[in-house]
Every structure is written in structure tokens, then in C-alpha cells.
PDB file of N, CA and C in Angstrom:
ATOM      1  N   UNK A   1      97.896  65.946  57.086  1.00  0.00           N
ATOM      2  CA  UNK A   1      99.048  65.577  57.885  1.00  0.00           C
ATOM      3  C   UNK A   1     100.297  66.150  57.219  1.00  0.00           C
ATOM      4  N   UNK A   2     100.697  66.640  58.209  1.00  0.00           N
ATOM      5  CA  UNK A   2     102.752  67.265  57.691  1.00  0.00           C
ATOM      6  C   UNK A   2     103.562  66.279  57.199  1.00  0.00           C
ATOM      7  N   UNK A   3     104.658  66.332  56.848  1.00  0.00           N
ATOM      8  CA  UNK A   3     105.388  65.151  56.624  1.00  0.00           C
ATOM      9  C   UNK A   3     107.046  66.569  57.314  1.00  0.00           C
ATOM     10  N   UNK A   4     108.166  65.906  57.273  1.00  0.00           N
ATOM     11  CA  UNK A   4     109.171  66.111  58.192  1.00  0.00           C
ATOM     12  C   UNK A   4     109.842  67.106  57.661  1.00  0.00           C
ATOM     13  N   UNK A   5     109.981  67.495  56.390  1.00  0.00           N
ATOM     14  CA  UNK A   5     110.563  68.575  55.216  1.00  0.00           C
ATOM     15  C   UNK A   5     109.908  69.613  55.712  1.00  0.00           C
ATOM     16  N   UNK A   6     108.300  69.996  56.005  1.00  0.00           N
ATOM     17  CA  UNK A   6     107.420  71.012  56.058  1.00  0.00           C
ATOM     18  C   UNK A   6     108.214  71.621  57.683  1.00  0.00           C
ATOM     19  N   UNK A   7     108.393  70.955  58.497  1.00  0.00           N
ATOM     20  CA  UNK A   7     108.542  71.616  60.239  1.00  0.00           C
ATOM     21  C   UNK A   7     109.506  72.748  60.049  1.00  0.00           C
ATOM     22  N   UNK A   8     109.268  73.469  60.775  1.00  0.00           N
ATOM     23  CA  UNK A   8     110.549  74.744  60.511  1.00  0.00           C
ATOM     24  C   UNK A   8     111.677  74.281  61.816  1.00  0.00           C
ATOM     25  N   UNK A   9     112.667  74.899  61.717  1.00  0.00           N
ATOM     26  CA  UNK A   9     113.543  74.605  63.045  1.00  0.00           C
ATOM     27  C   UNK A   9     112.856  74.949  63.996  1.00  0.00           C
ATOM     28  N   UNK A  10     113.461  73.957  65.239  1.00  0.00           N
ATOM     29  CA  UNK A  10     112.733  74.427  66.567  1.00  0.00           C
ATOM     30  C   UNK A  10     111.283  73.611  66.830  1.00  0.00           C
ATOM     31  N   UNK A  11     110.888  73.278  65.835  1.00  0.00           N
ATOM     32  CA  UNK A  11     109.479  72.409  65.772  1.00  0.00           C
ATOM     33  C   UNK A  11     109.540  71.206  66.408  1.00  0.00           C
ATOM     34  N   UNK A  12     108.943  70.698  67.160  1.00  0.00           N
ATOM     35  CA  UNK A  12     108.701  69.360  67.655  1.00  0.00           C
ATOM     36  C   UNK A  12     107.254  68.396  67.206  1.00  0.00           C
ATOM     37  N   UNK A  13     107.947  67.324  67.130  1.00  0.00           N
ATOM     38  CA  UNK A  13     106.714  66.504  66.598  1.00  0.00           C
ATOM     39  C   UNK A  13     107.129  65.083  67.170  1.00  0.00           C
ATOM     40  N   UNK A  14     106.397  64.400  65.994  1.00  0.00           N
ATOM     41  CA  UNK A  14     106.301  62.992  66.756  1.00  0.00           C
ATOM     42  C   UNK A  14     106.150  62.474  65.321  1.00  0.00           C
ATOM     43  N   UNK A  15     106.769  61.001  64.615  1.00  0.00           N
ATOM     44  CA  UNK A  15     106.672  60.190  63.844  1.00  0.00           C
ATOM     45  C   UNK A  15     105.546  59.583  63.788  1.00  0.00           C
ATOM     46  N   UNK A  16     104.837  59.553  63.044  1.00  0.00           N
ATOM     47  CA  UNK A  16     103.202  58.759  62.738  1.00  0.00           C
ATOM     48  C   UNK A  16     103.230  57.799  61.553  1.00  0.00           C
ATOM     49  N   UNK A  17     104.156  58.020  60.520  1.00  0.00           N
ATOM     50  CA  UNK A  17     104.119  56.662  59.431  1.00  0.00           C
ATOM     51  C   UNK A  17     105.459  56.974  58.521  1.00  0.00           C
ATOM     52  N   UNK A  18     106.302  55.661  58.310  1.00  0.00           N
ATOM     53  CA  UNK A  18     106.924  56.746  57.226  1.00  0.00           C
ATOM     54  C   UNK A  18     106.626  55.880  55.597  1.00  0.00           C
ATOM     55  N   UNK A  19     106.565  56.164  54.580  1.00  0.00           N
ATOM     56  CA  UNK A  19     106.089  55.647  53.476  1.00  0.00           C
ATOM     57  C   UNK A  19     106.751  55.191  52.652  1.00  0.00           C
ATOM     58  N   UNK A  20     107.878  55.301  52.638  1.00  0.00           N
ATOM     59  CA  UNK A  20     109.150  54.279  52.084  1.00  0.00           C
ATOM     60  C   UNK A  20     109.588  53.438  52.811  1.00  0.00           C
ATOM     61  N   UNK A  21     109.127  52.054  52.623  1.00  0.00           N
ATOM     62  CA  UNK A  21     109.693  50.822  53.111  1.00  0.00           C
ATOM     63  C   UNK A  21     111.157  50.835  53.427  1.00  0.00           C
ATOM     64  N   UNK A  22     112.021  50.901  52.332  1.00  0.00           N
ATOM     65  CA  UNK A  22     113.662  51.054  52.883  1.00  0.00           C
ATOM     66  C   UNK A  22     113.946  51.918  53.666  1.00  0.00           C
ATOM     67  N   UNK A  23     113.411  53.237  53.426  1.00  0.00           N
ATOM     68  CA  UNK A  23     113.841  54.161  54.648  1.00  0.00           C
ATOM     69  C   UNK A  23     113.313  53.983  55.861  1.00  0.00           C
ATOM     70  N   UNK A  24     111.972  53.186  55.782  1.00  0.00           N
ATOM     71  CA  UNK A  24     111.569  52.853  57.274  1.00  0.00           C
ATOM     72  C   UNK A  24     112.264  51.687  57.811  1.00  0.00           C
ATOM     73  N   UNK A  25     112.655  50.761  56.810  1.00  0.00           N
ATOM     74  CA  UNK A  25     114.230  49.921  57.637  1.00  0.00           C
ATOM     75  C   UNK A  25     115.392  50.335  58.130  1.00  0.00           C
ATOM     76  N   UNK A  26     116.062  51.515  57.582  1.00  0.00           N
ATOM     77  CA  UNK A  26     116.882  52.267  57.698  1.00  0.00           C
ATOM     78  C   UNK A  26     116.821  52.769  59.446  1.00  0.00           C
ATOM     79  N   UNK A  27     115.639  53.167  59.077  1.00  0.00           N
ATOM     80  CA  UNK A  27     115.225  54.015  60.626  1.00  0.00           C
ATOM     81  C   UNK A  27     115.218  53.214  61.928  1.00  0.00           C
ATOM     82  N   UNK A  28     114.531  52.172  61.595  1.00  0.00           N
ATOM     83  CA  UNK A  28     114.113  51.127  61.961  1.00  0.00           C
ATOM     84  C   UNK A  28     115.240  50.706  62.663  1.00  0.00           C
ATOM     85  N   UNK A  29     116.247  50.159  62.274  1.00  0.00           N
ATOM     86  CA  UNK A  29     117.754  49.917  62.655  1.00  0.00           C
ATOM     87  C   UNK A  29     118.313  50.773  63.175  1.00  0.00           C
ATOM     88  N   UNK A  30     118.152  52.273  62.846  1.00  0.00           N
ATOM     89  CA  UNK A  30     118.740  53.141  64.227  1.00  0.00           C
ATOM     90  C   UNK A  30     117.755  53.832  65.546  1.00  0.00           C
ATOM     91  N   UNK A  31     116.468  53.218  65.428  1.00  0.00           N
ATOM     92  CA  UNK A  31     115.945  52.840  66.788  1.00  0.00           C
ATOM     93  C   UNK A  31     114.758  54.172  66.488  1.00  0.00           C
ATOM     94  N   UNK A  32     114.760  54.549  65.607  1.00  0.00           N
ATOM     95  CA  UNK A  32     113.488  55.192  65.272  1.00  0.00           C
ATOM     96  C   UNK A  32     112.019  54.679  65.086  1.00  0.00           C
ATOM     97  N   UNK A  33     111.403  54.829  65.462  1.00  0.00           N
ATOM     98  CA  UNK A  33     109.699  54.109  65.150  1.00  0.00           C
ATOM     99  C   UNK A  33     108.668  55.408  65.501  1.00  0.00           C
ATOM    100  N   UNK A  34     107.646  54.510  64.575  1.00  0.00           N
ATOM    101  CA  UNK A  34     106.345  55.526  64.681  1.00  0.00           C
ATOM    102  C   UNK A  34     106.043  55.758  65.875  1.00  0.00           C
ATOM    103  N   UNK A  35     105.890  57.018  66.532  1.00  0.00           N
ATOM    104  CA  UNK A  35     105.562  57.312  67.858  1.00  0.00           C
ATOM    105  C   UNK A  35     107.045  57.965  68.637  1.00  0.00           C
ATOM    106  N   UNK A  36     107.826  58.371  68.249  1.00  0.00           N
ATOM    107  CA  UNK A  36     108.864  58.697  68.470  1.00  0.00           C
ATOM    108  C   UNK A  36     108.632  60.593  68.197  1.00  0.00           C
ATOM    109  N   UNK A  37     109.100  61.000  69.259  1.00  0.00           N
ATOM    110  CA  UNK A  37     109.337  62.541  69.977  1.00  0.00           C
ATOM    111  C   UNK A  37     110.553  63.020  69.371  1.00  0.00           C
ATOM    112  N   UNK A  38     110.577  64.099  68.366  1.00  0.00           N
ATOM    113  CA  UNK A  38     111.702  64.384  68.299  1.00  0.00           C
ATOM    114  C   UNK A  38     111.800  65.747  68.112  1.00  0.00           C
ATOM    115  N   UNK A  39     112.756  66.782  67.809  1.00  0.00           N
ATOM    116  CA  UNK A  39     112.778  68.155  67.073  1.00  0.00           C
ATOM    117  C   UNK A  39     113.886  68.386  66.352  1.00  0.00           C
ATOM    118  N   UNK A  40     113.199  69.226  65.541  1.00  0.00           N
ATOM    119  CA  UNK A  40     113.881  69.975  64.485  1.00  0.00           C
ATOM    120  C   UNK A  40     115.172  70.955  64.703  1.00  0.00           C
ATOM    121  N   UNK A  41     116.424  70.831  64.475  1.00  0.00           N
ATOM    122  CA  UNK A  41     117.861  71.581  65.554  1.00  0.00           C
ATOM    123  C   UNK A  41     118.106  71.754  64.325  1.00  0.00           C
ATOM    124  N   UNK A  42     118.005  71.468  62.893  1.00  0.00           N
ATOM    125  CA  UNK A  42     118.781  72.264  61.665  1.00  0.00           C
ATOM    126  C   UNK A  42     117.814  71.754  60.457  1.00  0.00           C
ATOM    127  N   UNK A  43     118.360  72.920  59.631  1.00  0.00           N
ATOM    128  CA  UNK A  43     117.841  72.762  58.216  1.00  0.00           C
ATOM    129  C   UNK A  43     119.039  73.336  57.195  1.00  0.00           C
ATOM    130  N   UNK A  44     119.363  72.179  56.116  1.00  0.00           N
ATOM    131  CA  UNK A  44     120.700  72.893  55.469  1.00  0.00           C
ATOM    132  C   UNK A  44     119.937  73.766  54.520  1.00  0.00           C
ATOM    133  N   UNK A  45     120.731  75.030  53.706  1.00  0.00           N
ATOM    134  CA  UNK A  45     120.174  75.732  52.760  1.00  0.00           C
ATOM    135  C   UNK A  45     120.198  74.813  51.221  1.00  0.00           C
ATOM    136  N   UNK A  46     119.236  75.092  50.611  1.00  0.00           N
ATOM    137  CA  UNK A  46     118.999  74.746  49.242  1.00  0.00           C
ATOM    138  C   UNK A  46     118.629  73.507  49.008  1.00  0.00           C
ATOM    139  N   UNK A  47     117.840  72.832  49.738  1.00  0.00           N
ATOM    140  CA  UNK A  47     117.447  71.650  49.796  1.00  0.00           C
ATOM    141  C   UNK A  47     117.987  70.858  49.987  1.00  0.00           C
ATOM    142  N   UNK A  48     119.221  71.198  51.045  1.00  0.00           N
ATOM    143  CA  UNK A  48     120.217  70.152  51.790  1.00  0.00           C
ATOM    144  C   UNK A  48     118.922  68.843  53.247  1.00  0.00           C
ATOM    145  N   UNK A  49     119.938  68.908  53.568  1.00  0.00           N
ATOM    146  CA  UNK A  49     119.604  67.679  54.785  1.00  0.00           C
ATOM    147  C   UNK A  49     118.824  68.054  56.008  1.00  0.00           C
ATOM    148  N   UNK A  50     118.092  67.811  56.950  1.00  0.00           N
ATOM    149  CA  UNK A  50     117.420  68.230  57.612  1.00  0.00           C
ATOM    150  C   UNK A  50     118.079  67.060  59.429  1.00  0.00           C
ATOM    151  N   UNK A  51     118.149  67.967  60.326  1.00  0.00           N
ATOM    152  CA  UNK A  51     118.687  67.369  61.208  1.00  0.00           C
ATOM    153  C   UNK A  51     117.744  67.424  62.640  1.00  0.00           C
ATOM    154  N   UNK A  52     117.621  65.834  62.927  1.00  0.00           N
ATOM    155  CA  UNK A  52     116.627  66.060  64.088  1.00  0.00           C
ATOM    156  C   UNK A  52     117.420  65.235  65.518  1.00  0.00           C
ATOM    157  N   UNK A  53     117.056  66.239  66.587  1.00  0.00           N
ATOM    158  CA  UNK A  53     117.103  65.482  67.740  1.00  0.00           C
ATOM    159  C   UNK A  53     115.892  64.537  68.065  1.00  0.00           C
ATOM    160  N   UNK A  54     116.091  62.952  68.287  1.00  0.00           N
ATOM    161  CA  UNK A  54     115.661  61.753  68.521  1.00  0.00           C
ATOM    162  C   UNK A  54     116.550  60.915  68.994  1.00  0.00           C
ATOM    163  N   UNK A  55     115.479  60.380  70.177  1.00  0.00           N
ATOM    164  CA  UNK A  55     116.347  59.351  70.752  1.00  0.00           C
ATOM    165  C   UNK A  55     117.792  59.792  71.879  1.00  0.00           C
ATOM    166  N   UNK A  56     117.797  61.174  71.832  1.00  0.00           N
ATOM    167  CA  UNK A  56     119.485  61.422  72.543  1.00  0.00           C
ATOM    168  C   UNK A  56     120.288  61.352  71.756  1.00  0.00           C
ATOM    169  N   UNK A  57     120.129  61.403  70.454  1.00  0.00           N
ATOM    170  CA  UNK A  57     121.293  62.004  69.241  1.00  0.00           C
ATOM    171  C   UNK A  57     120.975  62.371  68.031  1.00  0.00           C
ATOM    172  N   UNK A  58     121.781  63.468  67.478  1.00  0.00           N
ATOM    173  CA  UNK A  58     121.041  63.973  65.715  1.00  0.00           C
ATOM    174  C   UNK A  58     121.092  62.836  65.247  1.00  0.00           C
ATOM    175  N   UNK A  59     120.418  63.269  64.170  1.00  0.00           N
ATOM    176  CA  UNK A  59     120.196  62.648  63.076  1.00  0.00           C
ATOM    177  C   UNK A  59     120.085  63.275  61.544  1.00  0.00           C
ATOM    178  N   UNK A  60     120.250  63.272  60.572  1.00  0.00           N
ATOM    179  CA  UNK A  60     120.420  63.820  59.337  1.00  0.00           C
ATOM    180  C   UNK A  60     119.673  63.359  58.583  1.00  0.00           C
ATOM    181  N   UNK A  61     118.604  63.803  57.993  1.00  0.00           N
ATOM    182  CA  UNK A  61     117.951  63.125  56.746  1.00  0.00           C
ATOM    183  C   UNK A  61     118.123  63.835  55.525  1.00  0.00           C
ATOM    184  N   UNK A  62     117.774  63.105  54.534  1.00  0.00           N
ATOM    185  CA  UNK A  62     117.928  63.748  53.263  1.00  0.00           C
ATOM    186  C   UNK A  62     116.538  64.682  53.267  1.00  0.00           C
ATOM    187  N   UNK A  63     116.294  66.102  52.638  1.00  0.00           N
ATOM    188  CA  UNK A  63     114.859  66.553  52.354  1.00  0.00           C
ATOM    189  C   UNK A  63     113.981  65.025  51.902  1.00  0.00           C
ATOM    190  N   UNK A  64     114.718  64.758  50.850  1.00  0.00           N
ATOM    191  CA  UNK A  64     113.615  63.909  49.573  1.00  0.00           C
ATOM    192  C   UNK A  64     113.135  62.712  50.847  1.00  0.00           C
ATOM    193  N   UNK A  65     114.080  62.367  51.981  1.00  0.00           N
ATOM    194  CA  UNK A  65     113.482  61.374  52.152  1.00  0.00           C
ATOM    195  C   UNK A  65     112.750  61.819  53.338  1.00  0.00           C
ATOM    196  N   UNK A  66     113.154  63.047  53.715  1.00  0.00           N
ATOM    197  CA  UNK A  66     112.031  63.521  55.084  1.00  0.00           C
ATOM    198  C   UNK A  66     110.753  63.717  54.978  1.00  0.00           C
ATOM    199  N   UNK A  67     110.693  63.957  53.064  1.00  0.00           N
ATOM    200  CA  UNK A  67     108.735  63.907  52.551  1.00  0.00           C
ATOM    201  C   UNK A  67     108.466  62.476  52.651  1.00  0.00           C
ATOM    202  N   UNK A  68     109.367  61.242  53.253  1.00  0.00           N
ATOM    203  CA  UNK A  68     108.212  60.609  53.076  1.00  0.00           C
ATOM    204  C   UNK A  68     107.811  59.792  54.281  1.00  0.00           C
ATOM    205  N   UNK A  69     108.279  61.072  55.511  1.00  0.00           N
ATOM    206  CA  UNK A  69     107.823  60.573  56.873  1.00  0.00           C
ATOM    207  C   UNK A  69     107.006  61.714  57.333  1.00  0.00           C
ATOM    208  N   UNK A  70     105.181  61.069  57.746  1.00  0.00           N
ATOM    209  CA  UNK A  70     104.448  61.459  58.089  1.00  0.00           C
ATOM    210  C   UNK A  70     104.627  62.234  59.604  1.00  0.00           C
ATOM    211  N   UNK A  71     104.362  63.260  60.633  1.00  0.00           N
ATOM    212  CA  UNK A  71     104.479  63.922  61.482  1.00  0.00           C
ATOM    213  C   UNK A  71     102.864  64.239  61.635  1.00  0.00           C
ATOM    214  N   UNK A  72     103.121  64.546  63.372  1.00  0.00           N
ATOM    215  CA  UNK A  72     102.105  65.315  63.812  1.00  0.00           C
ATOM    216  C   UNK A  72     102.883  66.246  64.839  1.00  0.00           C
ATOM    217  N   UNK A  73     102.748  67.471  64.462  1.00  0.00           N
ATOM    218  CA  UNK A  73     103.300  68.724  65.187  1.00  0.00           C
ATOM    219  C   UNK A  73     102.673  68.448  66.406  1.00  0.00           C
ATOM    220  N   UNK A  74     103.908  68.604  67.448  1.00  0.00           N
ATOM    221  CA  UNK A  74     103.325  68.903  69.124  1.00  0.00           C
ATOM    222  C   UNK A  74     103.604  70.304  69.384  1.00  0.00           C
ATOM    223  N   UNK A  75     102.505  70.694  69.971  1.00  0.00           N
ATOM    224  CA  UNK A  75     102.219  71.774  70.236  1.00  0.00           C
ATOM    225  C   UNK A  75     102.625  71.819  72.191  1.00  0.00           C
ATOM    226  N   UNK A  76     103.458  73.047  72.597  1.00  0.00           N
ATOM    227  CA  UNK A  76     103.650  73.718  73.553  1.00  0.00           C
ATOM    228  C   UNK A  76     104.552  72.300  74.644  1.00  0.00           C
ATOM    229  N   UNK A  77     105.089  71.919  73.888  1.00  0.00           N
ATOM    230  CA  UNK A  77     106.348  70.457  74.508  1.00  0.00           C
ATOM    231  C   UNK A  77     107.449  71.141  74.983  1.00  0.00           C
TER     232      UNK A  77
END
């Protein structure tokens, strides 16, 4: 399984687990959950932040904490 750091821009997937308890509260509170459709619209250089459309608005994650949300790449969405 991928986790959210690995997707290149443009990638679409879907949330399947994320493995840090706080960050899955975090998420949790802005209406993210496992099973959630989203894609990949940026990646900063040098191991900056990673930005996904979900839900009907970006979102910004840190790399460190995008390894610790599990993905399953959708294919042809």
C-alpha cells in the first residue's frame, strides 16, 4: 500500500488508514475520513508540503505527516 508522500501530482486516490492518532484527529475535524476521494494539485520542492484537493477545498500537509496516511491509487477517475 502507498501512503500520500509517494502520489505524484495529478494522482487521485482515496484515504484507507491514517497511522498517527493526532493527525487522524486533526483530519478528522476538518471532515476528512478513511474513504475520502481526493487529488494531488501540488507538491512543494525539497520536502516541503504536499497539497490535496478533498472535500471542495485544498488542503496542505506536511511530507512527514503525509507518510503516515495510507492511500489506494484510483485508477482512470
Amino acid at each position: 500500500m502507498q501512503n500520500l508522500a509517494e502520489l505524484s501530482i495529478g494522482s487521485k486516490g482515496e484515504m484507507v488508514q491514517i497511522y498517527d492518532n493526532s493527525l487522524e484527529q486533526k483530519l478528522l475535524e476538518m471532515g476528512c475520513t478513511p474513504g475520502e476521494q481526493f487529488e494531488v494539485v501540488r507538491k512543494a520542492p525539497f520536502g516541503g508540503p504536499i497539497a490535496i484537493l478533498i472535500s471542495s477545498y485544498i488542503l496542505s500537509i506536511r511530507k512527514e505527516d503525509a507518510r503516515s496516511i495510507a492511500v489506494k491509487l484510483l485508477v482512470n477517475e
